[in-house]
N, C-alpha and C. Protein backbone atom coordinates (compact mmCIF):
# COMPACT_ATOMS: atom_id res chain seq x y z
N UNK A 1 -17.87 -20.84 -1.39
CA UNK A 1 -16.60 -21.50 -1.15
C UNK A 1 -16.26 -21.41 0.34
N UNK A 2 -16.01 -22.88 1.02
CA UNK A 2 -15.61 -22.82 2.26
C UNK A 2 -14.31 -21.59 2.61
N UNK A 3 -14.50 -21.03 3.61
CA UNK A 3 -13.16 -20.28 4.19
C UNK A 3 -11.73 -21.57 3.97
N UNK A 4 -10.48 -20.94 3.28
CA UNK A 4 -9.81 -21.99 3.61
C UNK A 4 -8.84 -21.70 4.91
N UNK A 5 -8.00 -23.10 5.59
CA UNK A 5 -7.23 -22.60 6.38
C UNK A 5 -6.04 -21.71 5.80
N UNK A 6 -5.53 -20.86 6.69
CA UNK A 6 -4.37 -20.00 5.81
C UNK A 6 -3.25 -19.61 7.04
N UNK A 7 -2.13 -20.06 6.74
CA UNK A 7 -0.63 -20.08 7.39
C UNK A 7 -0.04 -18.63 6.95
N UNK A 8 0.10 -17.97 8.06
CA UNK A 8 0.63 -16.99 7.90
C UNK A 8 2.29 -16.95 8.25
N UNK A 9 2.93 -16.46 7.14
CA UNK A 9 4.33 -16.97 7.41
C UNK A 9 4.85 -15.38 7.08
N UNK A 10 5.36 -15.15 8.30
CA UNK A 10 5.68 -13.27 9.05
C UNK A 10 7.40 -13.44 8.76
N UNK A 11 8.06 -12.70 7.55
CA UNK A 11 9.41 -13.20 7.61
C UNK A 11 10.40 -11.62 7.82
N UNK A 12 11.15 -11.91 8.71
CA UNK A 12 11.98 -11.80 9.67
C UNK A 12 13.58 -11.65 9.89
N UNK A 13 13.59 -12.66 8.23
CA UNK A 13 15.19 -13.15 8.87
C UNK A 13 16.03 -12.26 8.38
N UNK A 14 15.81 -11.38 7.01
CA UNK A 14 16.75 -10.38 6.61
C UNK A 14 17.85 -8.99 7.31
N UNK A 15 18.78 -8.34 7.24
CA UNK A 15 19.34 -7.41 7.83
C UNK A 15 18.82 -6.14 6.85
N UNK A 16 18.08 -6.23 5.59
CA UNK A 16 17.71 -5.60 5.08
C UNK A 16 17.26 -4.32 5.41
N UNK A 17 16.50 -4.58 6.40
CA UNK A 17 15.89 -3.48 7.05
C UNK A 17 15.89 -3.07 8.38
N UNK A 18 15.32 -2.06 8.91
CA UNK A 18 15.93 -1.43 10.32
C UNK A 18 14.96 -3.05 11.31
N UNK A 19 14.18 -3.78 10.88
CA UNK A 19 13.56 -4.71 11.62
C UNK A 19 14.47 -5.60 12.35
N UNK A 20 15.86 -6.11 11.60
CA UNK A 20 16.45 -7.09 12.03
C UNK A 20 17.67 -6.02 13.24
N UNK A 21 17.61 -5.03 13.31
CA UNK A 21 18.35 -4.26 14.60
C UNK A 21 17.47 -3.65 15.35
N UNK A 22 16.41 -2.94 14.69
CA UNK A 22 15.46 -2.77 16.37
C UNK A 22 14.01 -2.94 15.88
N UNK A 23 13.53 -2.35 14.24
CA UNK A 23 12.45 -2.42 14.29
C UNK A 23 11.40 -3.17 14.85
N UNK A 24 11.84 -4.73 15.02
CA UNK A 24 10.80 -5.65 15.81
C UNK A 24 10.94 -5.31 16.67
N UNK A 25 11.72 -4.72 17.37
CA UNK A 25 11.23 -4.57 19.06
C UNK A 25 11.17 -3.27 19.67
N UNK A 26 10.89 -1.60 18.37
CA UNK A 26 10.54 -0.66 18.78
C UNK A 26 9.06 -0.83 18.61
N UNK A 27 8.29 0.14 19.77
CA UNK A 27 6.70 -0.13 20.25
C UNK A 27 6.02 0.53 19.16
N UNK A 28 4.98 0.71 19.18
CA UNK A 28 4.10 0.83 17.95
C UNK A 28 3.50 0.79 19.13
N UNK A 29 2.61 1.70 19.71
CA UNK A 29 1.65 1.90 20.69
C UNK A 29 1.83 0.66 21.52
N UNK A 30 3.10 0.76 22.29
CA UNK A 30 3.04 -0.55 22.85
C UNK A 30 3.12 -1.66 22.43
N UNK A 31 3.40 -2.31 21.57
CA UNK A 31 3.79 -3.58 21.17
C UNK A 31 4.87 -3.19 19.97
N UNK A 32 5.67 -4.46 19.71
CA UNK A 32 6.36 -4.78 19.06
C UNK A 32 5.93 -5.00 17.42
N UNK A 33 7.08 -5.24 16.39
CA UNK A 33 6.40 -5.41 15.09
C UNK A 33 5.50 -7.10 15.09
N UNK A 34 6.63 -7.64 15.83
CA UNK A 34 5.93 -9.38 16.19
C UNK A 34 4.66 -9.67 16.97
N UNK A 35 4.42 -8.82 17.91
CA UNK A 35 3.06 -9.10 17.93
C UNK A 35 1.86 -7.80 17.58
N UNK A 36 2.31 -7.10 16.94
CA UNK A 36 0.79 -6.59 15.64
C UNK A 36 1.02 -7.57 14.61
N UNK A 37 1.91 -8.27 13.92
CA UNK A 37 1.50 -9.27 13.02
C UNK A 37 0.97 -10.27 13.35
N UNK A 38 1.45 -10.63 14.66
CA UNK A 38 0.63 -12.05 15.24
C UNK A 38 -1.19 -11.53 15.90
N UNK A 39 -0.85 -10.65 16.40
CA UNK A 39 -2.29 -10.50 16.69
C UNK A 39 -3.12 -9.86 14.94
N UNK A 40 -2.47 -9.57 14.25
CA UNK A 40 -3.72 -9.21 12.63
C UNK A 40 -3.84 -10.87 12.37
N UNK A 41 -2.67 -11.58 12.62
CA UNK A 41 -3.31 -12.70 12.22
C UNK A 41 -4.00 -13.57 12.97
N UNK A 42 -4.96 -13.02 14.07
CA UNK A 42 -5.55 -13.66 15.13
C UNK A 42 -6.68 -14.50 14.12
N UNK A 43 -7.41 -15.77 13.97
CA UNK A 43 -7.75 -16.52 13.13
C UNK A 43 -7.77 -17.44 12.23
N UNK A 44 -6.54 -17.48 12.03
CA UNK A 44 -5.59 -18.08 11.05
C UNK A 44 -4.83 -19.09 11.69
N UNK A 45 -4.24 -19.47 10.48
CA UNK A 45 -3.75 -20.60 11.19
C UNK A 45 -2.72 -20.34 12.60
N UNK A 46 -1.75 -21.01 12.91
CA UNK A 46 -0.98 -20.33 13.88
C UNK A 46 0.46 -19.86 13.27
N UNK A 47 0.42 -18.92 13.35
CA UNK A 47 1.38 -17.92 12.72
C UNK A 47 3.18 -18.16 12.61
N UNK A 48 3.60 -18.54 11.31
CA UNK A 48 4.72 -18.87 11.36
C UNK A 48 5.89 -17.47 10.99
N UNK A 49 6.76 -17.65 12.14
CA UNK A 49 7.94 -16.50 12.13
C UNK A 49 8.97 -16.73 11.65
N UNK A 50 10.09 -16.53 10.54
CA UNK A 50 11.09 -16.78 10.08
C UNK A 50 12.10 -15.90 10.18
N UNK A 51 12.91 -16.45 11.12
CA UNK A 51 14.24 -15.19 11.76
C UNK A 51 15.42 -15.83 10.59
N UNK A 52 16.50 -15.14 10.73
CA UNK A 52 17.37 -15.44 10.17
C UNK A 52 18.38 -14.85 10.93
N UNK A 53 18.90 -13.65 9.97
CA UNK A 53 19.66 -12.02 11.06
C UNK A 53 19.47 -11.99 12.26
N UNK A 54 20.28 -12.70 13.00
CA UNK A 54 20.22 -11.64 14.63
C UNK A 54 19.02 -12.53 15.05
N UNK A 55 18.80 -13.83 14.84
CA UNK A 55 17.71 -14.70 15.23
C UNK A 55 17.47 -15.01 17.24
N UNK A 56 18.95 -15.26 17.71
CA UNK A 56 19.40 -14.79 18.89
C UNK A 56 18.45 -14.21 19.71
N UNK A 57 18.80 -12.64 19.06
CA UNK A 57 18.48 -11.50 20.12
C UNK A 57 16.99 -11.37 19.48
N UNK A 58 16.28 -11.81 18.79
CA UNK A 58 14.99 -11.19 17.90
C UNK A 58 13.59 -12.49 18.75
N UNK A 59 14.48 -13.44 18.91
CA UNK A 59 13.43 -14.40 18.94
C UNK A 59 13.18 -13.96 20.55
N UNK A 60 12.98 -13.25 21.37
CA UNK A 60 12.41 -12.86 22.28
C UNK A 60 11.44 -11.89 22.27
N UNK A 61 11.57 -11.36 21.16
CA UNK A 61 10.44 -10.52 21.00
C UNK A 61 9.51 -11.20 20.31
N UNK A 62 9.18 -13.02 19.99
CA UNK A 62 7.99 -13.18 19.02
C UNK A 62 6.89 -13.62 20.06
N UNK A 63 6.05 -13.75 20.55
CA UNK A 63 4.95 -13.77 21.24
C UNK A 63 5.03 -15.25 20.93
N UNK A 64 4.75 -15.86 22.21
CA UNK A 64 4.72 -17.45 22.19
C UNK A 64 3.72 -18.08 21.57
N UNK A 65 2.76 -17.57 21.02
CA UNK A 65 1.34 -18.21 20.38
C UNK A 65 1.90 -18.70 18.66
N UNK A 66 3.03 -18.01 18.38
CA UNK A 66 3.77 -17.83 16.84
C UNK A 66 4.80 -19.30 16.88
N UNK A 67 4.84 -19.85 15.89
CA UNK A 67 6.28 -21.27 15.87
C UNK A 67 6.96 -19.82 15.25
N UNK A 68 8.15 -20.78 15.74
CA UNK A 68 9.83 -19.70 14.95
C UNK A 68 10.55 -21.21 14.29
N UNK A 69 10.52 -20.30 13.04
CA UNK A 69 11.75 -21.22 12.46
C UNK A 69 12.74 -20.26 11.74
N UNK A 70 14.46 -21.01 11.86
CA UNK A 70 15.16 -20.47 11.75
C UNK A 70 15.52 -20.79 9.97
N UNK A 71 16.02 -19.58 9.54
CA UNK A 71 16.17 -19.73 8.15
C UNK A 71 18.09 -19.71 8.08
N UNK A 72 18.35 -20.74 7.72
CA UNK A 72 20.05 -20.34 8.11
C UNK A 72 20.88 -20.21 6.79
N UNK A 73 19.64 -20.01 5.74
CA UNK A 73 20.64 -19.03 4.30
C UNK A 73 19.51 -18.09 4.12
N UNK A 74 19.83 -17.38 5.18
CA UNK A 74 18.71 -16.10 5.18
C UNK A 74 19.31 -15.21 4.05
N UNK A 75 20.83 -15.16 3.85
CA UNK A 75 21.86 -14.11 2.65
C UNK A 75 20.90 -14.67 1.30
N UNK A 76 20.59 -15.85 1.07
CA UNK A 76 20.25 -16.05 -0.09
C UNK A 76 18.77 -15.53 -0.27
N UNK A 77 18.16 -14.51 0.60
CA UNK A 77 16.87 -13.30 0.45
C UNK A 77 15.31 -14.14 1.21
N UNK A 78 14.54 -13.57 0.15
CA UNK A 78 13.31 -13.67 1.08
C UNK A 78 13.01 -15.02 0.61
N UNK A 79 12.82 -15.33 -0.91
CA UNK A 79 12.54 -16.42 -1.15
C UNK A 79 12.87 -17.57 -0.12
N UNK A 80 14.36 -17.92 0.76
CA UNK A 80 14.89 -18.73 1.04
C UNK A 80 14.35 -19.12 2.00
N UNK A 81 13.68 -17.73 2.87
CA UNK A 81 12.59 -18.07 4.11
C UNK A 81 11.28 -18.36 4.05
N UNK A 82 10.93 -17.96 3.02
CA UNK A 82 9.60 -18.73 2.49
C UNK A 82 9.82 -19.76 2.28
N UNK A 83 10.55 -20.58 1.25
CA UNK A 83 10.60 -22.11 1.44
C UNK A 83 10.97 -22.60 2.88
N UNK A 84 11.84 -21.88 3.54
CA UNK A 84 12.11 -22.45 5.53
C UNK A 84 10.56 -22.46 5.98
N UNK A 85 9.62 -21.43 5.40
CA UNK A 85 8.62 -21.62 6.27
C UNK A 85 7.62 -22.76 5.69
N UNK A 86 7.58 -23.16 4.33
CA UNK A 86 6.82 -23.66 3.60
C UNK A 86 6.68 -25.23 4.00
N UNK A 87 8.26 -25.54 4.66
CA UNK A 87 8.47 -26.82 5.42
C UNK A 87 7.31 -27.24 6.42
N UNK A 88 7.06 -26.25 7.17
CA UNK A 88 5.86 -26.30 8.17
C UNK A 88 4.69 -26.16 8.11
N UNK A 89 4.56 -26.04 6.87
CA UNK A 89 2.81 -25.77 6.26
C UNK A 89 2.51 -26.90 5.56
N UNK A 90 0.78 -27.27 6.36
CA UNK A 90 0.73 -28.22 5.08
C UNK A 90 0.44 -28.61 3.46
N UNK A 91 1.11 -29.65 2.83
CA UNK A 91 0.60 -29.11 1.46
C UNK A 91 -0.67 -28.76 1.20
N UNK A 92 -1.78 -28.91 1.15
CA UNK A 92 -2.49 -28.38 0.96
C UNK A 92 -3.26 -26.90 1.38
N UNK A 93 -2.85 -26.28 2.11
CA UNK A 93 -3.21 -25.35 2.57
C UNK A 93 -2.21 -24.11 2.17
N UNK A 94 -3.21 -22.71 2.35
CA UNK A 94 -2.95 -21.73 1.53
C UNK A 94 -2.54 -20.86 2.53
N UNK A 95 -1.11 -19.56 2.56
CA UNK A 95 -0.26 -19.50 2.51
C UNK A 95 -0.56 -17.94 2.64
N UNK A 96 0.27 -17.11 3.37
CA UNK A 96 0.03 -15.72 3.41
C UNK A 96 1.32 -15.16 3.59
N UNK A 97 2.03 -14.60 2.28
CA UNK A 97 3.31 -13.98 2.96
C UNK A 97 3.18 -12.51 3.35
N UNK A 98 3.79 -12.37 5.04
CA UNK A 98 3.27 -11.13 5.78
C UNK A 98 4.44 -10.81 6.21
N UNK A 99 5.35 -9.93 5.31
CA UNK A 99 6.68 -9.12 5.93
C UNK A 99 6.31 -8.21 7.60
N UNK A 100 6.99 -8.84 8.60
CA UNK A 100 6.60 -8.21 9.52
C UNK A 100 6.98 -6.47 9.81
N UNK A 101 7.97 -6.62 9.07
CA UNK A 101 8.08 -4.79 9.21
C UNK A 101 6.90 -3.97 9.03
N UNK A 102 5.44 -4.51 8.03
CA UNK A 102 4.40 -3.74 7.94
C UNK A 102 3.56 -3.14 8.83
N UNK A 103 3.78 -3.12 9.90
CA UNK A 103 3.33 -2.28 11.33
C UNK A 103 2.21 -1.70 11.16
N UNK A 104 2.10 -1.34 9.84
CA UNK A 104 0.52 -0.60 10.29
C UNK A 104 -0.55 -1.16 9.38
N UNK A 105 -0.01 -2.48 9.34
CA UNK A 105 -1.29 -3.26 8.82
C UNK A 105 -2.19 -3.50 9.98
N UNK A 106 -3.74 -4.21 9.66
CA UNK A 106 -5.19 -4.58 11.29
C UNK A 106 -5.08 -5.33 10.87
N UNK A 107 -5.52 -5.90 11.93
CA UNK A 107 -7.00 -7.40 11.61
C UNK A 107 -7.47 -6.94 10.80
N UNK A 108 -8.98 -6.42 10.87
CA UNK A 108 -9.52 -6.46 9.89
C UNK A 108 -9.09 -5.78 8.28
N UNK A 109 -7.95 -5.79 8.44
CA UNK A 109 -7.43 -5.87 6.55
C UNK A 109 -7.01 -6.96 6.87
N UNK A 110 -6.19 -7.67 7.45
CA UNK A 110 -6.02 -9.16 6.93
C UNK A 110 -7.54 -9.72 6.91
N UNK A 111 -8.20 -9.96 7.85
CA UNK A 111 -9.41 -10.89 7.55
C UNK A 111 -10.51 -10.35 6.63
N UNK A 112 -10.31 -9.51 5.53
CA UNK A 112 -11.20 -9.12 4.35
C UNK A 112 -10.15 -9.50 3.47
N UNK A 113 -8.55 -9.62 3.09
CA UNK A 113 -8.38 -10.60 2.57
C UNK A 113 -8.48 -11.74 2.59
N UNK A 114 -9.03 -12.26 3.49
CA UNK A 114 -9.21 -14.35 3.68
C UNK A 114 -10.36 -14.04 3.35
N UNK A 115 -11.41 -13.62 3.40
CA UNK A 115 -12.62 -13.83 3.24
C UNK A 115 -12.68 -13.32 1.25
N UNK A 116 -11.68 -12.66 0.88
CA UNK A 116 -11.82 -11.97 -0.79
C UNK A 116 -11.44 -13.91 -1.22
N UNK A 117 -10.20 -14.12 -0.23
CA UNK A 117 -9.55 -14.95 -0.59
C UNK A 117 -10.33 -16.07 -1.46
N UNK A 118 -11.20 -16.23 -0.16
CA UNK A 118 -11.95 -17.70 0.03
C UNK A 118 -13.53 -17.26 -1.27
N UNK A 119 -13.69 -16.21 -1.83
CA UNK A 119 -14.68 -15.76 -2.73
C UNK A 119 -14.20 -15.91 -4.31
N UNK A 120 -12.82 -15.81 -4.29
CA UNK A 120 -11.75 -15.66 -5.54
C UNK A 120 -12.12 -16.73 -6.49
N UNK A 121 -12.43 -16.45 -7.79
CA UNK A 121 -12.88 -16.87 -9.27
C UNK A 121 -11.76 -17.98 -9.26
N UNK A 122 -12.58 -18.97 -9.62
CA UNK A 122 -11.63 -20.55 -10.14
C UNK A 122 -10.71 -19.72 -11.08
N UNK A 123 -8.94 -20.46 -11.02
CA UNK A 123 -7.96 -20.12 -11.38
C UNK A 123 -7.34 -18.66 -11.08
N UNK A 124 -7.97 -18.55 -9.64
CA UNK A 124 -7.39 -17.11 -9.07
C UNK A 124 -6.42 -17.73 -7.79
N UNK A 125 -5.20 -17.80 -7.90
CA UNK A 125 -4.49 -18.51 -7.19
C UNK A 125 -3.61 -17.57 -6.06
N UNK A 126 -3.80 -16.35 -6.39
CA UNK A 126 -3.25 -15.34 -5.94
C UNK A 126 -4.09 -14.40 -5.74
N UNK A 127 -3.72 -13.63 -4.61
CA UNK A 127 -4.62 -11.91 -4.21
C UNK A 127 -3.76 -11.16 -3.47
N UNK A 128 -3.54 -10.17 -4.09
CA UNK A 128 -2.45 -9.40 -3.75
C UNK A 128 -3.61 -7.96 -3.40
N UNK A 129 -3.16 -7.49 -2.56
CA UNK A 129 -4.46 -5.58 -2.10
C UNK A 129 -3.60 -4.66 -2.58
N UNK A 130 -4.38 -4.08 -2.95
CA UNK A 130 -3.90 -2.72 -4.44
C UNK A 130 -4.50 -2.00 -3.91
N UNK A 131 -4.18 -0.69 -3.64
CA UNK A 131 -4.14 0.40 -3.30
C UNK A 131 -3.80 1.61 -3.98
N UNK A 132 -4.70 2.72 -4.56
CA UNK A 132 -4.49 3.53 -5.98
C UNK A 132 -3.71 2.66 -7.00
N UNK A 133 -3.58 2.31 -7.29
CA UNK A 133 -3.18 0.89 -8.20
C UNK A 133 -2.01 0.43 -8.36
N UNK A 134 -1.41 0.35 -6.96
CA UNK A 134 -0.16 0.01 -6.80
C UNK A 134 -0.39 -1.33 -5.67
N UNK A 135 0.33 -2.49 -5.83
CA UNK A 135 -0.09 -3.87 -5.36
C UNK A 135 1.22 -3.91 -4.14
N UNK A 136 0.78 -4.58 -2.84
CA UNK A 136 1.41 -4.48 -1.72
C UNK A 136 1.76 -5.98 -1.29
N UNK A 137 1.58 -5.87 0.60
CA UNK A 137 1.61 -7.26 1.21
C UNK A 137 0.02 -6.81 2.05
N UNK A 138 0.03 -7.64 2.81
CA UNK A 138 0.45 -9.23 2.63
C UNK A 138 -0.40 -10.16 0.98
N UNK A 139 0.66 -11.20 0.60
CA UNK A 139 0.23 -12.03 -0.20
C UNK A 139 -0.85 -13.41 0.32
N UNK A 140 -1.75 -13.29 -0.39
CA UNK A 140 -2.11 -14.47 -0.27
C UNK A 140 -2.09 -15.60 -1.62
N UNK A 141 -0.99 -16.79 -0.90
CA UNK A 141 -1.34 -17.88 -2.08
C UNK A 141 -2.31 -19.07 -1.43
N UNK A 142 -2.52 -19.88 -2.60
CA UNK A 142 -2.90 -21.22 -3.27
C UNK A 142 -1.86 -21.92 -2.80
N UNK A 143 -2.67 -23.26 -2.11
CA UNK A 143 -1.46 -24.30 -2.37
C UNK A 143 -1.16 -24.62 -3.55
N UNK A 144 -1.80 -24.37 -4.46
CA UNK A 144 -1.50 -24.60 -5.70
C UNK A 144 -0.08 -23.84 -6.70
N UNK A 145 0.28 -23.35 -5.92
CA UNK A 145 1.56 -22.09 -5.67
C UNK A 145 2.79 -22.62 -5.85
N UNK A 146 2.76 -23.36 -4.81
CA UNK A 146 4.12 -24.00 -3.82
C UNK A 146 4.94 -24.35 -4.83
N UNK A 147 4.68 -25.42 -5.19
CA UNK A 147 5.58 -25.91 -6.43
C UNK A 147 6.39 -25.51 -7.11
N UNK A 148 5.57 -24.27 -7.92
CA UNK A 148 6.55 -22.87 -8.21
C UNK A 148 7.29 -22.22 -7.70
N UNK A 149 7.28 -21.83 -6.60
CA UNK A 149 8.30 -21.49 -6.02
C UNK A 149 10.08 -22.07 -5.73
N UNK A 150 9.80 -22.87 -5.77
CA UNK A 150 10.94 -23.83 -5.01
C UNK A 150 12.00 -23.84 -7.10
N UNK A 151 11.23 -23.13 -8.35
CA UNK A 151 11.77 -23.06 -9.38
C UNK A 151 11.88 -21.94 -9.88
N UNK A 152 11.86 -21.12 -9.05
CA UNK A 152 12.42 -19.45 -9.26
C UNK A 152 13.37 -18.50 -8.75
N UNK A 153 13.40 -17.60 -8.77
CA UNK A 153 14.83 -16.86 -7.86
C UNK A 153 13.74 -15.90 -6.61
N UNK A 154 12.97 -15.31 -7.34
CA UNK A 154 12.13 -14.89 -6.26
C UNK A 154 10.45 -14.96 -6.38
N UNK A 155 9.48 -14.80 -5.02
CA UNK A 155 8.38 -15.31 -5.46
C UNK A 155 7.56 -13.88 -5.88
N UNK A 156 8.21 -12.68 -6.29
CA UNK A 156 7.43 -12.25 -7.36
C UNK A 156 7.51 -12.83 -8.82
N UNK A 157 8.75 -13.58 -9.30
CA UNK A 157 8.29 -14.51 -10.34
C UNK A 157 6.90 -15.56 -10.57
N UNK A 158 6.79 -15.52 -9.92
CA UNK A 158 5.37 -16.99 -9.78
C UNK A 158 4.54 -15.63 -9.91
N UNK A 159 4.26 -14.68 -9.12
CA UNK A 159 3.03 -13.90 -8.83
C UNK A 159 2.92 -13.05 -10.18
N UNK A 160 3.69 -12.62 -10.62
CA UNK A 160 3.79 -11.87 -12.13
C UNK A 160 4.03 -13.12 -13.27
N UNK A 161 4.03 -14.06 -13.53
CA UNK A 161 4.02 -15.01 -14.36
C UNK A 161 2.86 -15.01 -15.23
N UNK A 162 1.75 -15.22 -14.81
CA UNK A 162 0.66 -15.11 -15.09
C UNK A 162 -0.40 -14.47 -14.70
N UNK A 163 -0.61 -13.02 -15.22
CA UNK A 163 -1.77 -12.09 -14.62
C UNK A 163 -2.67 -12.39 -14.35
N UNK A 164 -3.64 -13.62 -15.39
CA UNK A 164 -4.80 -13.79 -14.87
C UNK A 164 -5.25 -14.92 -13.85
N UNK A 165 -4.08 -15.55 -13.13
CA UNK A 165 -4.33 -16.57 -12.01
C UNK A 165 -4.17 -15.21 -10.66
N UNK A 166 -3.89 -13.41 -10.92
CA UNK A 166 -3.74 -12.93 -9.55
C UNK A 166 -5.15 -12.62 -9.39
N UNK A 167 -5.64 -12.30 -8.48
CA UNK A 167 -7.01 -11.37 -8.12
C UNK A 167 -6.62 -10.12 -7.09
N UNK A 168 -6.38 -9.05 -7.77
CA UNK A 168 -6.69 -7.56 -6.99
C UNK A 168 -7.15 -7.04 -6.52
N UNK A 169 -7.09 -7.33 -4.93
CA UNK A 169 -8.41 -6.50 -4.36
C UNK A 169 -7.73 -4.76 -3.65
N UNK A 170 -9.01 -4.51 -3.97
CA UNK A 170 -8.68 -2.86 -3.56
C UNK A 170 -9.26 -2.90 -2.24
N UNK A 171 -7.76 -1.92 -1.50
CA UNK A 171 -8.64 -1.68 -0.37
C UNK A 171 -8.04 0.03 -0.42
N UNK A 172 -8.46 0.61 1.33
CA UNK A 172 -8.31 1.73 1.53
C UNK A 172 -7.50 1.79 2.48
N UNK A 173 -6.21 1.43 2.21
CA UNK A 173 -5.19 1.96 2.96
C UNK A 173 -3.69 1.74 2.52
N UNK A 174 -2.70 2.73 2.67
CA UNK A 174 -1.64 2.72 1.81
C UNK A 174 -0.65 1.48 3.60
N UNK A 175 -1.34 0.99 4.00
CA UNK A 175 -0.63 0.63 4.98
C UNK A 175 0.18 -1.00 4.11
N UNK A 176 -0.89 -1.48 3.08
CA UNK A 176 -0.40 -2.53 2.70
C UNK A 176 1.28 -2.35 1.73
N UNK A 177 1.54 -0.76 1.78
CA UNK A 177 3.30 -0.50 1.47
C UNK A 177 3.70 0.08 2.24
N UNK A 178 3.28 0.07 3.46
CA UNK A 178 4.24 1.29 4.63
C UNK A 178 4.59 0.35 5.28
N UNK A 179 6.17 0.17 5.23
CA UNK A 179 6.80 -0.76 6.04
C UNK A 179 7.49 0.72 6.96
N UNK A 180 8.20 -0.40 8.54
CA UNK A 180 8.58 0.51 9.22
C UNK A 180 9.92 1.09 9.03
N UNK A 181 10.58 0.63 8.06
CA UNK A 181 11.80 1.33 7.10
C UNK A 181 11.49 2.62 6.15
N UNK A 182 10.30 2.67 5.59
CA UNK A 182 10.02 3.71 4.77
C UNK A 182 9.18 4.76 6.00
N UNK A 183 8.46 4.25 6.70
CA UNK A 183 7.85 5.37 7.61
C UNK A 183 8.76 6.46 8.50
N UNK A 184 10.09 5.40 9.35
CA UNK A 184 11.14 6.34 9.46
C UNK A 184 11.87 7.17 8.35
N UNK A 185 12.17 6.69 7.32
CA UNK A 185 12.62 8.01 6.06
C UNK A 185 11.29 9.37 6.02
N UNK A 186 10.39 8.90 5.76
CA UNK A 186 9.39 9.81 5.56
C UNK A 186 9.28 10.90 6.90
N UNK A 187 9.63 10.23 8.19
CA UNK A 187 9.46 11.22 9.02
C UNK A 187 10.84 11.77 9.02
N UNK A 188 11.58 11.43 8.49
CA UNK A 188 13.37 13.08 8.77
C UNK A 188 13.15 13.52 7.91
């Protein structure tokens, strides 16, 4: 199976977490949360950013190689920025949702998911990386996805709908649930 193209859509816009007041723009060995997501997704398509919260002061920290689009019912959650970003993708092409707070995701864990991606059993529309057997980010969908979404409240509905359209890949690192909200609790 050809590699497909895949839109990485890095979302942003919530106050949810410490990301939308400093996390994007405290360093992580020197860079920001916006560009370790833009550079893991070096390959891919060109990386879509969805601010919402504090879009203002945030959109200076996204590395110019990334489009920004603004989500302006960011209150109505994540779903709302996934469809803001879904606007800019084309239909046919497959889809990576990458919460940027995940800071200590690489490259190479994103690009062994595109490559599981692009290997994934007809009617595997989904691949989510599981880790001791607990399932993380980033998501990868199917254009075959989209549709669904835009008829749910959130897009773990579509992804838990039907077990056997997900494919689980295991990897070795708990980074695919360490966002930079839970790593500061863990260290006080």
């Amino acid at each position: 199976m050809k590699t497909p193209i895949i839109y990485p859509i890095l979302l942003a816009a919530g106050p949810s977490s410490r990301i939308a007041t400093r996390g994007a723009v405290v360093a992580f060995e020197g860079r920001n949360a916006f560009e370790i997501a833009v550079e893991n997704c070096r390959g891919l398509a060109r990386p879509i950013v969805v601010l919402g919260y504090r879009a203002a002061k945030l959109r200076k920290f996204v590395p110019p190689n990334a489009r920004i689009v603004l989500n302006r019912r960011w209150r109505a959650g994540q779903l709302s920025s996934l469809l803001t970003a879904l606007r800019h993708v084309p239909r046919n092409a497959a889809f990576v949702l990458y919460p940027v707070d995940h800071v200590f995701l690489t490259p190479s864990l994103i690009q062994r998911l595109v490559r599981a991606f692009a290997r994934r059993k007809r009617g595997q529309e989904i691949l989510m990386p599981r880790f001791h057997g607990r399932a993380g980010h980033p998501v990868v969908f199917s254009a075959r996805i989209r549709g669904e979404l835009r008829r749910v409240t959130t897009a773990r509905d579509v992804v838990y709908r039907n077990p056997h359209r997900v494919f689980f890949l295991s990897v070795r690192s708990p980074a695919i649930w360490r966002d930079f909200e839970r790593s500061i609790h863990a260290s006080i």
